[in-house]
Protein backbone atom coordinates (compact mmCIF):
# COMPACT_ATOMS: atom_id res chain seq x y z
CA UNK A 1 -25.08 55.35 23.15
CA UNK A 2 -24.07 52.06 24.95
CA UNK A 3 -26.05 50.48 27.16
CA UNK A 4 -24.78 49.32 30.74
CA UNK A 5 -25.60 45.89 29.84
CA UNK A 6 -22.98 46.15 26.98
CA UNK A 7 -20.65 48.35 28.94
CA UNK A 8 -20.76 45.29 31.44
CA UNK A 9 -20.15 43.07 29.36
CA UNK A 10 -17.82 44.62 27.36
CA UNK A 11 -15.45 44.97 30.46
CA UNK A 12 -15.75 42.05 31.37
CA UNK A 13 -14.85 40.26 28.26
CA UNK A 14 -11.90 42.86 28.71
CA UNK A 15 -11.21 41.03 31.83
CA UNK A 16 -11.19 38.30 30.65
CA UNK A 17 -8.95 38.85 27.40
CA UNK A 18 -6.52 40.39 29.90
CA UNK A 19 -6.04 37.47 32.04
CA UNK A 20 -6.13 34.69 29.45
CA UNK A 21 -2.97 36.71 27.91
CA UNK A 22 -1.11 36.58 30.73
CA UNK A 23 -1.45 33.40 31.70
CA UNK A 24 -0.37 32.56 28.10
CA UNK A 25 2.03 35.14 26.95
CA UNK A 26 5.28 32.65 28.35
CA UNK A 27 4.06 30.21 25.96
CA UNK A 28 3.16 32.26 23.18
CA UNK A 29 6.17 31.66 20.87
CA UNK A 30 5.25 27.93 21.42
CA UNK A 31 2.00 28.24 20.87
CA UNK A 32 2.74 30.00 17.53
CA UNK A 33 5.01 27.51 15.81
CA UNK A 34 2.22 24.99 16.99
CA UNK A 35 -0.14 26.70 15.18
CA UNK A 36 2.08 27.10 11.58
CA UNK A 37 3.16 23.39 12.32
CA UNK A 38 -0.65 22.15 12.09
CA UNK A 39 -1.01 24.76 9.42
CA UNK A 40 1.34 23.46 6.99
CA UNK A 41 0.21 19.91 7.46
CA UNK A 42 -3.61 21.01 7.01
CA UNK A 43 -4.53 20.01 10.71
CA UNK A 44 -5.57 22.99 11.70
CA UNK A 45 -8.07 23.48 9.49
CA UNK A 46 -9.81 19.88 10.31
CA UNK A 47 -9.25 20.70 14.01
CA UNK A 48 -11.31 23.77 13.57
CA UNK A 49 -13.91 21.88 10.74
CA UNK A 50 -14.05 19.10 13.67
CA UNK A 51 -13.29 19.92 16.80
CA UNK A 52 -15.19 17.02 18.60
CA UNK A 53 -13.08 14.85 16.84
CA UNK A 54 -9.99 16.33 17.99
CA UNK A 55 -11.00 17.05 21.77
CA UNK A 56 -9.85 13.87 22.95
CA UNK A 57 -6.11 14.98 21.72
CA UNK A 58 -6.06 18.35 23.16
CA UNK A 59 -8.20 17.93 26.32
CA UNK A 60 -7.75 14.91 28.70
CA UNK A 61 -10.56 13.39 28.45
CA UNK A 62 -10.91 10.22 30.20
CA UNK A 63 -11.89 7.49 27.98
CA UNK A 64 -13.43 3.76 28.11
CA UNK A 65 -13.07 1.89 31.75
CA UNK A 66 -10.67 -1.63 31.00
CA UNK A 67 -12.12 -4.68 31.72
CA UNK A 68 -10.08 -7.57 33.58
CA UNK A 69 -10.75 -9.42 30.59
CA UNK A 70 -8.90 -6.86 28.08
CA UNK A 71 -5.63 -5.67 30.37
CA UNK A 72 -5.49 -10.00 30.67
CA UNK A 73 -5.77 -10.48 27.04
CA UNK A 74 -3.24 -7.25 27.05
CA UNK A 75 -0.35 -9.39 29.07
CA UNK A 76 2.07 -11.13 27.54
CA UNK A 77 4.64 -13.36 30.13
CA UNK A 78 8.39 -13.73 29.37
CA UNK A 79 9.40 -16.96 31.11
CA UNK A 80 12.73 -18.18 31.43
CA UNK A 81 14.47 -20.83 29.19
CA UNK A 82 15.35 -22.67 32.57
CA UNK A 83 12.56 -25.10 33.53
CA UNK A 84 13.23 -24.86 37.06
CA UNK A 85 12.57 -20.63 36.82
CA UNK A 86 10.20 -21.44 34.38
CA UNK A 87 8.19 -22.79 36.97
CA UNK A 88 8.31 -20.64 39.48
CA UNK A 89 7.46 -17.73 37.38
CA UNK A 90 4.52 -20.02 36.18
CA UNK A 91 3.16 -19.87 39.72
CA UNK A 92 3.80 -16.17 40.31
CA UNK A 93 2.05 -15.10 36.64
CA UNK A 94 -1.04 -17.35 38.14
CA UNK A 95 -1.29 -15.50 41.30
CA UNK A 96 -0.85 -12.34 39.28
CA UNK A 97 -3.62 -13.17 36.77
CA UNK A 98 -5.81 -14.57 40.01
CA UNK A 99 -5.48 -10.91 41.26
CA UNK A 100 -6.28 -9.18 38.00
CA UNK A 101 -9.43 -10.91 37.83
CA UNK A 102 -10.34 -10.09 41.47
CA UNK A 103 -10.72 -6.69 40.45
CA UNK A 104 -13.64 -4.41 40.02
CA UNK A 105 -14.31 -0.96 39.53
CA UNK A 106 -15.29 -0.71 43.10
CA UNK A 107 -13.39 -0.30 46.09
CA UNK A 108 -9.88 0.31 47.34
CA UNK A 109 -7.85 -1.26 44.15
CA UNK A 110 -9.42 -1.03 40.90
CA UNK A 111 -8.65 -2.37 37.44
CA UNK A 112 -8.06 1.56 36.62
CA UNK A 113 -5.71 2.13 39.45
CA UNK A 114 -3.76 -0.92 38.12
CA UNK A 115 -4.33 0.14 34.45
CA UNK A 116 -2.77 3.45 35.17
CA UNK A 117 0.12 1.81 37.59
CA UNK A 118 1.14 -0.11 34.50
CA UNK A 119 0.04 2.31 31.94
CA UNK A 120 0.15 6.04 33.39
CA UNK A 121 -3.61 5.95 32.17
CA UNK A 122 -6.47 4.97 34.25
CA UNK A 123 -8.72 4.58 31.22
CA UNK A 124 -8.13 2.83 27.57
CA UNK A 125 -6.26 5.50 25.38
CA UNK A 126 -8.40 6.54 22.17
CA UNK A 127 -6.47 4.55 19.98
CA UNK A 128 -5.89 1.53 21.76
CA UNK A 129 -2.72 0.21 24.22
CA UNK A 130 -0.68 0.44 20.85
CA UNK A 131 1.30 -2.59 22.07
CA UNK A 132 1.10 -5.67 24.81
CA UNK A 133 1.92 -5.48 28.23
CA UNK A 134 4.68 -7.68 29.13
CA UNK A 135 5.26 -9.46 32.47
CA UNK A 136 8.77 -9.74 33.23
CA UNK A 137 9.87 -12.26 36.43
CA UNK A 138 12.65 -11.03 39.06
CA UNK A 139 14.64 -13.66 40.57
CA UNK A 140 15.93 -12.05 43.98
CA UNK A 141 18.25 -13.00 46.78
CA UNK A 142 17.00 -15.46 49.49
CA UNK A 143 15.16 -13.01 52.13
CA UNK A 144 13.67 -10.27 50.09
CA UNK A 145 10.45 -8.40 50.00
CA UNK A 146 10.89 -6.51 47.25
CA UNK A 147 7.49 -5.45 45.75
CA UNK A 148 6.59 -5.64 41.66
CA UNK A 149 7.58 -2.70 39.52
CA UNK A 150 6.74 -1.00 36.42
CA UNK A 151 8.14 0.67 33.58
CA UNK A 152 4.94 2.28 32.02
CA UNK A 153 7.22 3.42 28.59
CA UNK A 154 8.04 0.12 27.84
CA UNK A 155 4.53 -1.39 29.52
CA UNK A 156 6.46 -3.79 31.79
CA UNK A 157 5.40 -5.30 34.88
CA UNK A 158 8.02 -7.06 36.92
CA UNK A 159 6.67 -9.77 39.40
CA UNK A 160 9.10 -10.70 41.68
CA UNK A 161 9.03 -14.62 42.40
CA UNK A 162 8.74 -14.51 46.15
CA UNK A 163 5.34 -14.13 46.16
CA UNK A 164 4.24 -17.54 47.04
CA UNK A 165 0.26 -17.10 47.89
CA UNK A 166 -3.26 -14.85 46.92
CA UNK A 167 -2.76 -13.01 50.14
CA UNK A 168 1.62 -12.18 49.42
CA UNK A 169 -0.01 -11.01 46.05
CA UNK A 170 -2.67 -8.95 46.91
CA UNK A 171 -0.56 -6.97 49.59
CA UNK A 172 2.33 -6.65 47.27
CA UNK A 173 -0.12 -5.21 44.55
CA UNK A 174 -1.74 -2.80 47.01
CA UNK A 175 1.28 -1.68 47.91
CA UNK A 176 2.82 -0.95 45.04
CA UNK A 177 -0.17 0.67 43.26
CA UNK A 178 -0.92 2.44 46.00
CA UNK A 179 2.35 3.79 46.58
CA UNK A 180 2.85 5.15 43.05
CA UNK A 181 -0.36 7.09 43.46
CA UNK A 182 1.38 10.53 42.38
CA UNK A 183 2.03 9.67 39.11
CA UNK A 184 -0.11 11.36 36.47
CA UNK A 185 -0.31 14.22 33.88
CA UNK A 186 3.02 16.78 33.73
C-alpha cells in the first residue's frame, strides 16, 4: 500500500506533468524536429553529457559586464573622404568617445544600457562581439535635432554631427538609450 507521502507526491508530479504539456503541446512539432536536428549532428548527446556547457545557449544567461575600455577598442569610425566632413565628424567621434568613457556601471546610463542600445545585449555575448562596432556620421540639414541611431544587426551607431559640446552629447545619448528601453528578448 502507498503511503500519503507518495500519493502526494505522486499527484503532484501529475500536476505538474499536466501543465508543463500544455504549455508546450503548440510547440511540440517544433520541439521535435529540434530534437532529431541535434540528434543527427550528435549535439544532443553532448548537450545532455554537458549541460553546463550548453546552458549559456539555451538559457539567457547574462554574461561578463563590458568595460569602457573594450566597447572603445570595439568602435571602429567611418570618416568621410572630404576633409572638411572629415573634421567635423572628428569632433563628434571625440565627444562620443568622451561620453563612453564617462560611463560606469552605476547610475542612470550605464556602459550596459549603451552596450545593449548598440548591441541588443547588455552583457558581452559568450563568444565574443563577433565583429566591430562601426560609427557612422550623419550630415543633416541646418536646424536639426535629430538624435544618434542604431542598427544593432549591422552594429552601427550613427552620430549625427550637430552635436557640438559634452553636454549636446550626453543629452542626445540619454535620450536615445533611454528611449529604446523596450528592446530586448522576443
Amino acid at each position: 500500500m502507498e503511503s500519503v507521502h507518495d500519493l502526494v507526491s505522486g499527484k503532484y508530479f501529475l500536476l505538474l506533468a499536466m501543465n508543463v504539456k500544455s504549455q508546450l503541446a503548440d510547440f511540440m512539432p517544433q520541439l521535435m524536429q529540434l530534437q532529431q536536428g541535434m540528434a543527427s549532428c550528435g549535439l544532443l548527446d553532448s548537450v545532455k553529457n554537458n549541460p553546463k556547457l550548453w546552458e549559456a545557449v539555451f538559457i539567457d544567461v547574462p554574461g561578463p559586464n563590458a568595460t569602457t575600455g573594450e566597447y572603445l577598442e570595439n568602435l571602429v569610425a567611418v570618416f568621410s573622404e572630404s576633409q572638411v566632413l572629415k573634421n567635423e565628424e572628428i569632433d563628434v567621434y571625440k565627444l562620443f568617445s568622451d561620453f563612453i568613457e564617462s560611463l560606469t556601471e552605476e547610475g542612470d546610463l550605464t556602459i550596459s544600457h549603451l552596450l545593449k542600445w548598440t548591441t541588443g545585449s547588455p552583457s558581452v555575448p559568450v563568444l565574443g562581439f563577433g565583429k566591430p562596432f562601426s560609427v557612422a556620421f550623419v550630415h543633416c540639414q541646418d536646424g536639426c535635432r535629430c538624435r544618434p541611431t542604431v542598427s544593432t544587426c549591422d552594429i552601427v551607431v550613427k552620430l549625427p554631427v550637430h552635436i557640438k559640446s559634452e553636454e549636446e552629447m550626453l543629452a542626445m545619448m540619454t535620450s536615445a538609450v533611454k528611449d529604446s528601453s523596450g528592446f530586448g528578448l522576443v
